[in-house]
Protein backbone atom coordinates (compact mmCIF):
# COMPACT_ATOMS: atom_id res chain seq x y z
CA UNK A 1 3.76 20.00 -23.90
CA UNK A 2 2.86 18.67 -20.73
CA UNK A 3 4.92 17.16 -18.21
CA UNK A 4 4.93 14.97 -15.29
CA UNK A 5 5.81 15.13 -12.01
CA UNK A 6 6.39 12.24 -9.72
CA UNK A 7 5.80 13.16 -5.61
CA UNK A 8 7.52 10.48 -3.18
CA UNK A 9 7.48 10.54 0.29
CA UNK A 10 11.01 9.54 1.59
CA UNK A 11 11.08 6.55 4.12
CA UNK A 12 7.08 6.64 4.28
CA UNK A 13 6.53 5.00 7.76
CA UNK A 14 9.84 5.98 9.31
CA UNK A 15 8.73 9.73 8.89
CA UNK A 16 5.44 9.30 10.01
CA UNK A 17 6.50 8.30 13.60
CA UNK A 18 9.15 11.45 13.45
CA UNK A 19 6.44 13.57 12.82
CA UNK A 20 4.87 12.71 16.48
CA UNK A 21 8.23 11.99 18.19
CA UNK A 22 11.24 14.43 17.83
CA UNK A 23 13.40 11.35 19.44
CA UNK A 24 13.59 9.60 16.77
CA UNK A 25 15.10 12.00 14.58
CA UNK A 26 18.96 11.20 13.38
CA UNK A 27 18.43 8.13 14.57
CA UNK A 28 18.43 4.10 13.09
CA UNK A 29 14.72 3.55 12.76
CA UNK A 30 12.79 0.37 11.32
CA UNK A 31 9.32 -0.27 11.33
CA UNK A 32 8.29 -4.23 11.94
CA UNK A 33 5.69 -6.03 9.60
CA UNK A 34 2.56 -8.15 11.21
CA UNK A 35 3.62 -9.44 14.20
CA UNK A 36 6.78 -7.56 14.55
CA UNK A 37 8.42 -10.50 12.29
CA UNK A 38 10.55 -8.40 10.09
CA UNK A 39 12.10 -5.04 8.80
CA UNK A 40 9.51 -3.14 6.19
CA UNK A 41 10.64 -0.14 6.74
CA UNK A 42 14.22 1.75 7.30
CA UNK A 43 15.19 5.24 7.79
CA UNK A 44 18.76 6.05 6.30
CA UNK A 45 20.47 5.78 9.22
CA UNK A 46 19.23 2.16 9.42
CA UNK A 47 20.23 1.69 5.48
CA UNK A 48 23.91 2.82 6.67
CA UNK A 49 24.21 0.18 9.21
CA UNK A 50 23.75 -2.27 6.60
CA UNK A 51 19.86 -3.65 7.75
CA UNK A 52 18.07 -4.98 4.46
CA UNK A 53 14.52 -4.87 3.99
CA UNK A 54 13.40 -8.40 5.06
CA UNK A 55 15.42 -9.20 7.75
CA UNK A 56 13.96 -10.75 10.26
CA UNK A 57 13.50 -8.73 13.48
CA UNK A 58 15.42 -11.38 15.92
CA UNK A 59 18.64 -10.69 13.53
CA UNK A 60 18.89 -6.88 13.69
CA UNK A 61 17.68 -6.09 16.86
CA UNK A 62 21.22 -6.18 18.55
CA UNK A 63 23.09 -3.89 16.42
CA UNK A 64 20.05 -1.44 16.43
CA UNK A 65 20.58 -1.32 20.20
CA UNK A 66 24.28 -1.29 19.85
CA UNK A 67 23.78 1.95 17.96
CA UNK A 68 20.62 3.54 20.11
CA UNK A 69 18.13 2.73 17.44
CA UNK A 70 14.72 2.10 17.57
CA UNK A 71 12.25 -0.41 16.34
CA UNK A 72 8.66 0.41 15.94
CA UNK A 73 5.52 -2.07 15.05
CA UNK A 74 3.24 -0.76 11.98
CA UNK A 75 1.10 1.45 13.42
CA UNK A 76 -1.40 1.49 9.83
CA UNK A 77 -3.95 3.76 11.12
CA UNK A 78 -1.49 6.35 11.26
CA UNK A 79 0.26 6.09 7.86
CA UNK A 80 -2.81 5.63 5.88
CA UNK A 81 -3.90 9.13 7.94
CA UNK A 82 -1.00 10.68 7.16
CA UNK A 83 -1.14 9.29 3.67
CA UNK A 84 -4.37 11.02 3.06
CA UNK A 85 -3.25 14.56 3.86
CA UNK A 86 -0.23 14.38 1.57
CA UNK A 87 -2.66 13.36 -1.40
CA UNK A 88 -5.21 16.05 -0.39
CA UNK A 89 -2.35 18.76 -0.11
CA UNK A 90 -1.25 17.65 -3.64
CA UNK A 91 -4.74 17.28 -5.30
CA UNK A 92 -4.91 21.01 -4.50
CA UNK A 93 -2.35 21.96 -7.17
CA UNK A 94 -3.80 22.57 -10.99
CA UNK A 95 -2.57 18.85 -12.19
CA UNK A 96 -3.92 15.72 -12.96
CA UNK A 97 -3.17 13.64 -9.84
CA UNK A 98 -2.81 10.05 -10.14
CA UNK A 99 -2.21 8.41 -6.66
CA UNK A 100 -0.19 5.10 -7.11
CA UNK A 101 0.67 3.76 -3.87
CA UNK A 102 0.59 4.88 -0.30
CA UNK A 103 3.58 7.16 -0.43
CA UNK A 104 3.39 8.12 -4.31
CA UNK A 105 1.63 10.36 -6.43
CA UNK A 106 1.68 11.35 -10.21
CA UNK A 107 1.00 15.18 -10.70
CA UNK A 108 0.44 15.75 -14.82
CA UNK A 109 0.60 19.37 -14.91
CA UNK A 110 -0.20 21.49 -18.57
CA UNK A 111 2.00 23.05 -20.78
CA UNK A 112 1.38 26.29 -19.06
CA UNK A 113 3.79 25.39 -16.28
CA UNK A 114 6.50 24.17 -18.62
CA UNK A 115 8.97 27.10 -17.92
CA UNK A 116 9.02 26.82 -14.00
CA UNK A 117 9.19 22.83 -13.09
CA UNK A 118 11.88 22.95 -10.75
CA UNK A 119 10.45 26.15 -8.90
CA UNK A 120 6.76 24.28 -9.00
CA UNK A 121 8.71 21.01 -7.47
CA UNK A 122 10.30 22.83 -4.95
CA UNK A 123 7.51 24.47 -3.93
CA UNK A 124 5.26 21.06 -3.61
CA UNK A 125 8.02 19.61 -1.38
CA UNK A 126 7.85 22.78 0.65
CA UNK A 127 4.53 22.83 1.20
CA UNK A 128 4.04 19.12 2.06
CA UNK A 129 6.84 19.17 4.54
CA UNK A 130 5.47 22.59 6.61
CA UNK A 131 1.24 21.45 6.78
CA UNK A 132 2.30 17.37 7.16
CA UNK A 133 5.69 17.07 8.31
CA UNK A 134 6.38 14.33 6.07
CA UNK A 135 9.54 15.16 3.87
CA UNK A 136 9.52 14.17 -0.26
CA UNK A 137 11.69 13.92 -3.25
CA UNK A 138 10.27 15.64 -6.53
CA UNK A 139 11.05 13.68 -9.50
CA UNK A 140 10.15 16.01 -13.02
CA UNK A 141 10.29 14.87 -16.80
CA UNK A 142 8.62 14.35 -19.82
CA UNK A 143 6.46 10.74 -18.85
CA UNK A 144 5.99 8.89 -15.73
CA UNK A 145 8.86 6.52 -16.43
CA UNK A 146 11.93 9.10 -16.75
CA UNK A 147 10.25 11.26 -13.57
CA UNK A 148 10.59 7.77 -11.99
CA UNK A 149 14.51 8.08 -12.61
CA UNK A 150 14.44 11.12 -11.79
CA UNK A 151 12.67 10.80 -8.42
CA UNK A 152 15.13 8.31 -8.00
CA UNK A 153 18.53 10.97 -8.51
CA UNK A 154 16.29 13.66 -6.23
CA UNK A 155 16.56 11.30 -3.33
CA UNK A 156 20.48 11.53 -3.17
CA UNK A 157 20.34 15.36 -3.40
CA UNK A 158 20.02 18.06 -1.23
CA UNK A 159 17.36 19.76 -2.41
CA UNK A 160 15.09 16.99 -3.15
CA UNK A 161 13.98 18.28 -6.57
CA UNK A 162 15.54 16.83 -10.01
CA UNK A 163 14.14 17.37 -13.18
CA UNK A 164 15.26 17.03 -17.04
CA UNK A 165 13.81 17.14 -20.20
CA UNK A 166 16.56 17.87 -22.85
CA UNK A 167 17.33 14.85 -24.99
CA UNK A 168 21.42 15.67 -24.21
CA UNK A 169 20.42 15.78 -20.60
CA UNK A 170 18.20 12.53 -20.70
CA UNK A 171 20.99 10.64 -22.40
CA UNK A 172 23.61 11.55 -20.25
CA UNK A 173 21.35 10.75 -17.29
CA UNK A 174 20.13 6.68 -19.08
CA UNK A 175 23.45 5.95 -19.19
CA UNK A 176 24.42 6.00 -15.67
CA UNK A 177 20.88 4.48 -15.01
CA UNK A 178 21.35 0.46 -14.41
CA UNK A 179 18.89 -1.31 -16.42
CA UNK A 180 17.72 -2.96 -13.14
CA UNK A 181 16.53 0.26 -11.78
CA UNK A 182 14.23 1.28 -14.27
CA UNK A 183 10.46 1.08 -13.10
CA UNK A 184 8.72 -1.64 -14.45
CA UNK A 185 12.00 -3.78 -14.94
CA UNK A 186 12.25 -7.06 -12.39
CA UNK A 187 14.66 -9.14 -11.27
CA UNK A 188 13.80 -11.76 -14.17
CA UNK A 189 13.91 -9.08 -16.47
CA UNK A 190 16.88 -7.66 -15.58
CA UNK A 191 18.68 -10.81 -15.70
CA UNK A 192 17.71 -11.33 -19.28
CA UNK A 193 19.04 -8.42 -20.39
CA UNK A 194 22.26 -8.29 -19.18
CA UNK A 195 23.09 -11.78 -20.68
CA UNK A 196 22.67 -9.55 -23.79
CA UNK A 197 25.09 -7.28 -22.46
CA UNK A 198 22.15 -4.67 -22.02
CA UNK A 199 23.61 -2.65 -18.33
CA UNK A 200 22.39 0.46 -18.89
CA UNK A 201 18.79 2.35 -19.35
CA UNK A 202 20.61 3.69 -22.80
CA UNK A 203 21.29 0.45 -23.46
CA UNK A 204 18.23 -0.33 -23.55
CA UNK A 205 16.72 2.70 -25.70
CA UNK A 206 18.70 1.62 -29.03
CA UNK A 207 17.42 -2.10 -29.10
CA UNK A 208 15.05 -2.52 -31.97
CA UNK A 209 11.52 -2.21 -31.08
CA UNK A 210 10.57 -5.78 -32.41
CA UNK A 211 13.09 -7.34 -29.86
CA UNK A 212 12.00 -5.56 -27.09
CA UNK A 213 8.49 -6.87 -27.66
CA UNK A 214 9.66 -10.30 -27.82
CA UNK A 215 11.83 -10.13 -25.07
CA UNK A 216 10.16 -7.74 -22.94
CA UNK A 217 6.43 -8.00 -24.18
CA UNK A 218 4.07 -4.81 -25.34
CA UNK A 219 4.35 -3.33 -21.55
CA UNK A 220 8.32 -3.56 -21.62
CA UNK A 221 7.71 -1.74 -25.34
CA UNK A 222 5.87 1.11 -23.82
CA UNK A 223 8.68 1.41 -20.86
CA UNK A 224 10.81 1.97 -23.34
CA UNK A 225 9.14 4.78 -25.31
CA UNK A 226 8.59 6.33 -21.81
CA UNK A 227 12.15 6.04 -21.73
CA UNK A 228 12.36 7.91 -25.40
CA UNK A 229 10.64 10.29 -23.86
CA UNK A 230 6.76 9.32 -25.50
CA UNK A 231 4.25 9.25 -23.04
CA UNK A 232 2.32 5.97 -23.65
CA UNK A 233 1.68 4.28 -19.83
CA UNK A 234 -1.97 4.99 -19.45
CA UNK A 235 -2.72 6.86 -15.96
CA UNK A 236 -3.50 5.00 -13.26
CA UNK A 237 -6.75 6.29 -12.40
CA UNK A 238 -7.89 4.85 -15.35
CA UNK A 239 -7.18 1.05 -13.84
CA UNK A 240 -9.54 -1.88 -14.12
CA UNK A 241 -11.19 -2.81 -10.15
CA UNK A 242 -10.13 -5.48 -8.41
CA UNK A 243 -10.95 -8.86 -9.45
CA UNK A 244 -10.37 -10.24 -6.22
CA UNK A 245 -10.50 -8.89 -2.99
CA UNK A 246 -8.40 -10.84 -0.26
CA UNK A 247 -7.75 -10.38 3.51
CA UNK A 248 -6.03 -12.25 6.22
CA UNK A 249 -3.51 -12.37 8.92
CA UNK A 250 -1.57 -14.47 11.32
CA UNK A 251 -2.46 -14.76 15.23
CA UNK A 252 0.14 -13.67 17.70
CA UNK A 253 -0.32 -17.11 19.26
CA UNK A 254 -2.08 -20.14 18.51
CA UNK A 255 -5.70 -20.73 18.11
CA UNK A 256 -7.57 -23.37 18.76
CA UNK A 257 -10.85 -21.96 19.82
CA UNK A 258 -13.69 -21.93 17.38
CA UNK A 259 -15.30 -18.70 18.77
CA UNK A 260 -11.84 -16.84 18.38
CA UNK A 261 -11.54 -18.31 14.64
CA UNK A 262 -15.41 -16.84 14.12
CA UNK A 263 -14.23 -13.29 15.69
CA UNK A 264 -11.03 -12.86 13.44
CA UNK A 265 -13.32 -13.96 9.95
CA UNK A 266 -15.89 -11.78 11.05
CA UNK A 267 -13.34 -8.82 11.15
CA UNK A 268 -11.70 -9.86 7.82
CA UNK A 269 -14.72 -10.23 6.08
CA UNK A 270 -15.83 -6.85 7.41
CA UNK A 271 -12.52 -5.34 5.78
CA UNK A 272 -12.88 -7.05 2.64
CA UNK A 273 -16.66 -5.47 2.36
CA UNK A 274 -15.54 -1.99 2.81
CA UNK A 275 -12.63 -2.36 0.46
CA UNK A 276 -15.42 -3.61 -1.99
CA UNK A 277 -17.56 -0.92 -1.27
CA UNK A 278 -14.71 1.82 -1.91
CA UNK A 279 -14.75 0.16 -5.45
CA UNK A 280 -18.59 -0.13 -5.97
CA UNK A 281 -18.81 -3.50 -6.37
CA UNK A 282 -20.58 -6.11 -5.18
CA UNK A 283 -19.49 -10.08 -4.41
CA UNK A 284 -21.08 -13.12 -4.96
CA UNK A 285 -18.15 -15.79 -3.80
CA UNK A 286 -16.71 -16.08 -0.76
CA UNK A 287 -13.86 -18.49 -0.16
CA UNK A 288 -12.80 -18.53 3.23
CA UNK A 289 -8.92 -20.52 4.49
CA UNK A 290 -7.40 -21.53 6.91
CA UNK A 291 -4.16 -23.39 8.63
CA UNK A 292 -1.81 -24.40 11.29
CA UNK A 293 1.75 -23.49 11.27
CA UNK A 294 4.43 -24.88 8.65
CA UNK A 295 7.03 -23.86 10.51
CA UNK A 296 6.13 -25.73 14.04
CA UNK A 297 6.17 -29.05 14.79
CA UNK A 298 2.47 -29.65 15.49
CA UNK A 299 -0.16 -31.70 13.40
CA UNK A 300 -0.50 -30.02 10.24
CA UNK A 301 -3.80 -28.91 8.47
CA UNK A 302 -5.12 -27.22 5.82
CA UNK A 303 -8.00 -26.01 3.88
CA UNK A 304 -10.18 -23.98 2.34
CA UNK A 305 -14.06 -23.94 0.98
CA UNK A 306 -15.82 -21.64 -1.33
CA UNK A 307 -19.46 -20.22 -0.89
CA UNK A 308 -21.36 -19.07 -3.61
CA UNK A 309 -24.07 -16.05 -2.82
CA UNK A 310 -28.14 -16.48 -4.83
CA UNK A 311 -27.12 -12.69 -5.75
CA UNK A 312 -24.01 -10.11 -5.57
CA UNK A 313 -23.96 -8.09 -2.55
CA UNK A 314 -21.68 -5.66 -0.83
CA UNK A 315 -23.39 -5.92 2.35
CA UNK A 316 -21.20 -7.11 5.42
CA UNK A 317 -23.80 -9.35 7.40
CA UNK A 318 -24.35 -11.39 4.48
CA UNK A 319 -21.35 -11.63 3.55
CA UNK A 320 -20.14 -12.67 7.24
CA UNK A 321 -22.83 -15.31 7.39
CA UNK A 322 -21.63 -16.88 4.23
CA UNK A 323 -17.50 -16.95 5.75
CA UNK A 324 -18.90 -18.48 8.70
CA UNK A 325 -20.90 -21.36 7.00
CA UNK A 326 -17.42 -21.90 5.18
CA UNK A 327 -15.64 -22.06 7.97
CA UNK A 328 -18.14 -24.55 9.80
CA UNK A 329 -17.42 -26.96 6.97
CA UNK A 330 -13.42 -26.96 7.04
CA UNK A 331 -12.69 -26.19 10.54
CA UNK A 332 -11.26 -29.39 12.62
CA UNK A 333 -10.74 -29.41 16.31
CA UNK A 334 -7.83 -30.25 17.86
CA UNK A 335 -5.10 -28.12 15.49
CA UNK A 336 -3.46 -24.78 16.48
CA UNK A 337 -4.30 -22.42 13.71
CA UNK A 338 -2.16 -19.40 13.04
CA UNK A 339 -3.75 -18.54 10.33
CA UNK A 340 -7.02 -17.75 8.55
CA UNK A 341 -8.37 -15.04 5.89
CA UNK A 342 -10.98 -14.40 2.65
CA UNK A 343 -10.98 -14.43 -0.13
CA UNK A 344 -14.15 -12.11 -2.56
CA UNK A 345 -14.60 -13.47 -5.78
CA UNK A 346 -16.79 -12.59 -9.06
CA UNK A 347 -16.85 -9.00 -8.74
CA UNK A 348 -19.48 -6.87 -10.35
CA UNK A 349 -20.25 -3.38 -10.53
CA UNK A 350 -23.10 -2.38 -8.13
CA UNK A 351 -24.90 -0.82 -10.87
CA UNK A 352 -25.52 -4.14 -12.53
CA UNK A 353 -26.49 -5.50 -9.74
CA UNK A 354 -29.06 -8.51 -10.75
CA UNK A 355 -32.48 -7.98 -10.65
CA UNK A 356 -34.73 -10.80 -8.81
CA UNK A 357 -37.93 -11.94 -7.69
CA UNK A 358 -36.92 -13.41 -4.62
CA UNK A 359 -34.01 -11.19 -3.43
CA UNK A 360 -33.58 -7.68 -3.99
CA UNK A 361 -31.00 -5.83 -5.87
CA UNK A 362 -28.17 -4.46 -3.18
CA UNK A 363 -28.29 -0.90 -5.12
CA UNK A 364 -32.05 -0.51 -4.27
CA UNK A 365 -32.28 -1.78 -0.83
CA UNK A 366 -32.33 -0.97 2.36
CA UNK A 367 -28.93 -2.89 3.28
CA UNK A 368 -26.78 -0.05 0.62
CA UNK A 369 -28.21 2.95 2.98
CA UNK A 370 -27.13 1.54 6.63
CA UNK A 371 -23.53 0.39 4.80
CA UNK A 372 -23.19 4.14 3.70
CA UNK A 373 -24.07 5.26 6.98
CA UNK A 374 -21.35 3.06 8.42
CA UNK A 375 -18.90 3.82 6.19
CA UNK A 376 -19.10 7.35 6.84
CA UNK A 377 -19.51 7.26 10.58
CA UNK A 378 -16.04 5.09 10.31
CA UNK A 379 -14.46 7.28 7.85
CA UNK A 380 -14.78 9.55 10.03
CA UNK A 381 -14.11 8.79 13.44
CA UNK A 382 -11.57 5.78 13.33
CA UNK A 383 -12.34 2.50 11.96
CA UNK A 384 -14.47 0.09 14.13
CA UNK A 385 -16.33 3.04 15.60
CA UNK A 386 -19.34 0.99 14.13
CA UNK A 387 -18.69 -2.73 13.88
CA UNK A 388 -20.46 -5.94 14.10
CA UNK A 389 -20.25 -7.46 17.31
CA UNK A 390 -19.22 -11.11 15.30
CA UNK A 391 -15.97 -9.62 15.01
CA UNK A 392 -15.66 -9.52 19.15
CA UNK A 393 -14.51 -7.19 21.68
CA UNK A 394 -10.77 -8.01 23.34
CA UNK A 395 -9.59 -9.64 20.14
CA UNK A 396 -6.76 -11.11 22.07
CA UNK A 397 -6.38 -13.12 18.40
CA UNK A 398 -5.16 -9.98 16.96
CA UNK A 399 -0.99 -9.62 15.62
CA UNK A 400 1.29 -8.74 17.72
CA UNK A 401 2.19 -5.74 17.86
CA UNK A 402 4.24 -4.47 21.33
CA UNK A 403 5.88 -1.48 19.76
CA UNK A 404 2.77 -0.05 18.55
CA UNK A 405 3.18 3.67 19.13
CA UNK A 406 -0.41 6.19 19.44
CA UNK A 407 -3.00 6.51 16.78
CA UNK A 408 -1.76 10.63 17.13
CA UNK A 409 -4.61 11.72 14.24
CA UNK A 410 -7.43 8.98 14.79
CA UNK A 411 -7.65 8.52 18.29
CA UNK A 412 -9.36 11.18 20.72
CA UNK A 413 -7.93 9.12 23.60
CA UNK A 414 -4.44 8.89 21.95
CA UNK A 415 -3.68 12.82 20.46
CA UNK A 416 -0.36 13.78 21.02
CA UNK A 417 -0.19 15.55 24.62
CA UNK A 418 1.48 18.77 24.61
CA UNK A 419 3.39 20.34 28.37
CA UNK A 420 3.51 24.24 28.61
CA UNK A 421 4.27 26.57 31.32
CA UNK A 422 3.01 29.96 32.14
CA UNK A 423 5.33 32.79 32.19
């Protein structure tokens, strides 16, 4: 029988930055979201003193200093780096891998494996820790759902490795798991079922199937045969694409030129066509928003205005030119933006890309090669190592981010500097 096992890298962005700076080791750690506006990430010294994910920076930045902390802006170049050799280190091992977020993989290993889990776990958090520095807890059970609680009990432990698979042991370990913690389970959810005096995971696993459905719907149903111990979630490699693919951000001050609105489009749009690319799909919408500050007391204004493309196309000029004729039609002078973004819609797959007389198909032409070329040139040197000069130069638009520590792995002009002596 196979089994699964359930890789999660502890305090993701905290433990990137202590890979490249010793300093911050022992030490109350949070990493800031856009614009250094509020806590995303903690390390567990920051957890003790009580800081919730959340909180707005201006409200925990005393007692961080009170206690020598530290507060970092997201530096994403480097986590998504970092990000990549974990899930290359783990796609090495004989396993299905099924990578579900940033910090989290699925590993579905055979049968053949089934009478050394715990060894096998230790040995993937190990190996992860000595080639990336990044430490992990090992989670180990029958389906994705109970390695989830189990990932969850390796976390508090000092080895970092839980597993279970006897039904005795899986029992005893439902019933101290609060219904609220099981994956898949929110808030609203949660609520529900303790007004029927359902606490516990156990709990939970002796309700009639027919109420669950009703209460919980067909995927609350199949959390609770994971919880039985059935494997029924289907992997998440398996996923449908995107229907939508969406970028923006907010300016670290202000805007009110057109030119700088035209740069920071340009740059979104640009993301948007490489995350479309990465999913071989093309685009034939493009909505494009944008609007001042709710929060200030300044004229307020909104809007937003849809373009729709002859064709679908994943190429990033066109699809530029059609956010900037969107934005000619909604933008209004005399407002101070703070924010803009776009927005892809009607997806397709590139290889039914349609056919026409007057405008060639994006998988045949010309336009598909050069976007390849860019990717790849980007992929691997750093992003923007190729980019359209729409998207501007000083970007002085861009978030704020003041804490922003080195690009250590993507950055020639920012590696880590090393001091050494001769003896």
């Amino acid at each position: 029988m196979s089994f699964v096992v359930l890789v999660d890298c502890n305090n993701f962005y905290v433990s990137c930055e202590r890979v490249f700076n010793p300093q911050l080791e022992q030490k109350p750690v949070v990493v800031l979201s856009n614009n250094d506006g509020c806590v995303i990430a903690r390390s567990k010294e920051a957890k003790i003193l009580g800081i919730e994910m959340g909180t707005p920076f201006f409200k925990c930045k005393k007692i961080l200093q009170q206690h020598g902390g530290f507060f970092l802006s997201s530096n994403y170049e480097l986590y998504g780096d970092l990000s990549n050799r974990v899930m290359q280190i783990l796609s090495v091992y004989p396993a299905e891998i099924e990578i579900y977020s940033i910090d989290e993989a699925f590993l579905v290993f055979s049968d053949a494996y089934n009478n050394k889990p715990v060894l096998l776990g230790r040995n993937i958090r190990e190996t992860v820790q000595k080639m990336t520095g990044i430490p992990v807890s090992v989670g180990i059970s029958h389906t994705r759902t109970l390695a989830k609680v189990a990932n969850h009990i390796a976390k508090k432990t000092s080895s970092g490795v839980y597993s279970f698979f006897s039904e005795k042991h899986i029992q005893s370990v439902l019933k101290q798991t609060p219904v609220g913690d099981i994956w898949g389970i929110g808030r609203k959810y949660t609520s529900k079922l303790q007004k029927n005096r359902i606490q516990s995971a156990y709990d939970l696993c002796g309700i009639p199937d027919t109420w669950i459905r009703k209460l919980l719907t067909k995927k609350g149903l199949q959390t609770v045969w994971e919880l039985r111990g059935f494997s029924c979630i289907d992997s998440t490699t398996s996923r449908v694409e995107k229907k939508a693919i969406h970028t923006s951000r907010s300016f670290s001050y202000p805007v009110t030129k057109k030119t700088d609105l035209y740069e920071a489009l340009s740059t979104f749009t640009t993301l948007n066509a490489e995350k479309l690319r990465k999913q071989n799909s093309c685009a034939q919408v493009v909505c494009v928003h944008l609007s001042t500050n709710p929060f200030k007391e300044v004229p307020q204004y909104r809007s937003f205005h849809s373009i729709s493309l002859p064709f679908p196309t994943a190429e990033t000029s066109l699809l530029i030119r059609a956010s900037f004729d969107a934005l000619a039609l909604i933008y209004k002078e005399g407002y101070f933006y703070k924010k803009t973004g776009c927005l892809f819609l009607a997806l397709s797959p590139q290889v039914k890309s349609i056919h026409s007389l007057f405008y060639p198909s994006y998988l045949h032409s010309s336009d598909k090669n050069m976007m390849v070329a860019m990717d790849s040139i980007n992929e691997k040197y750093g992003r923007d190592t190729l980019y359209y000069a729409s998207s501007g130069i000083s970007r002085c638009w861009s978030m704020k981010r003041e804490l922003l520590t080195s690009a250590y792995t993507t950055s020639w002009d920012q590696l880590k500097e090393v001091e050494y002596s001769e003896i």
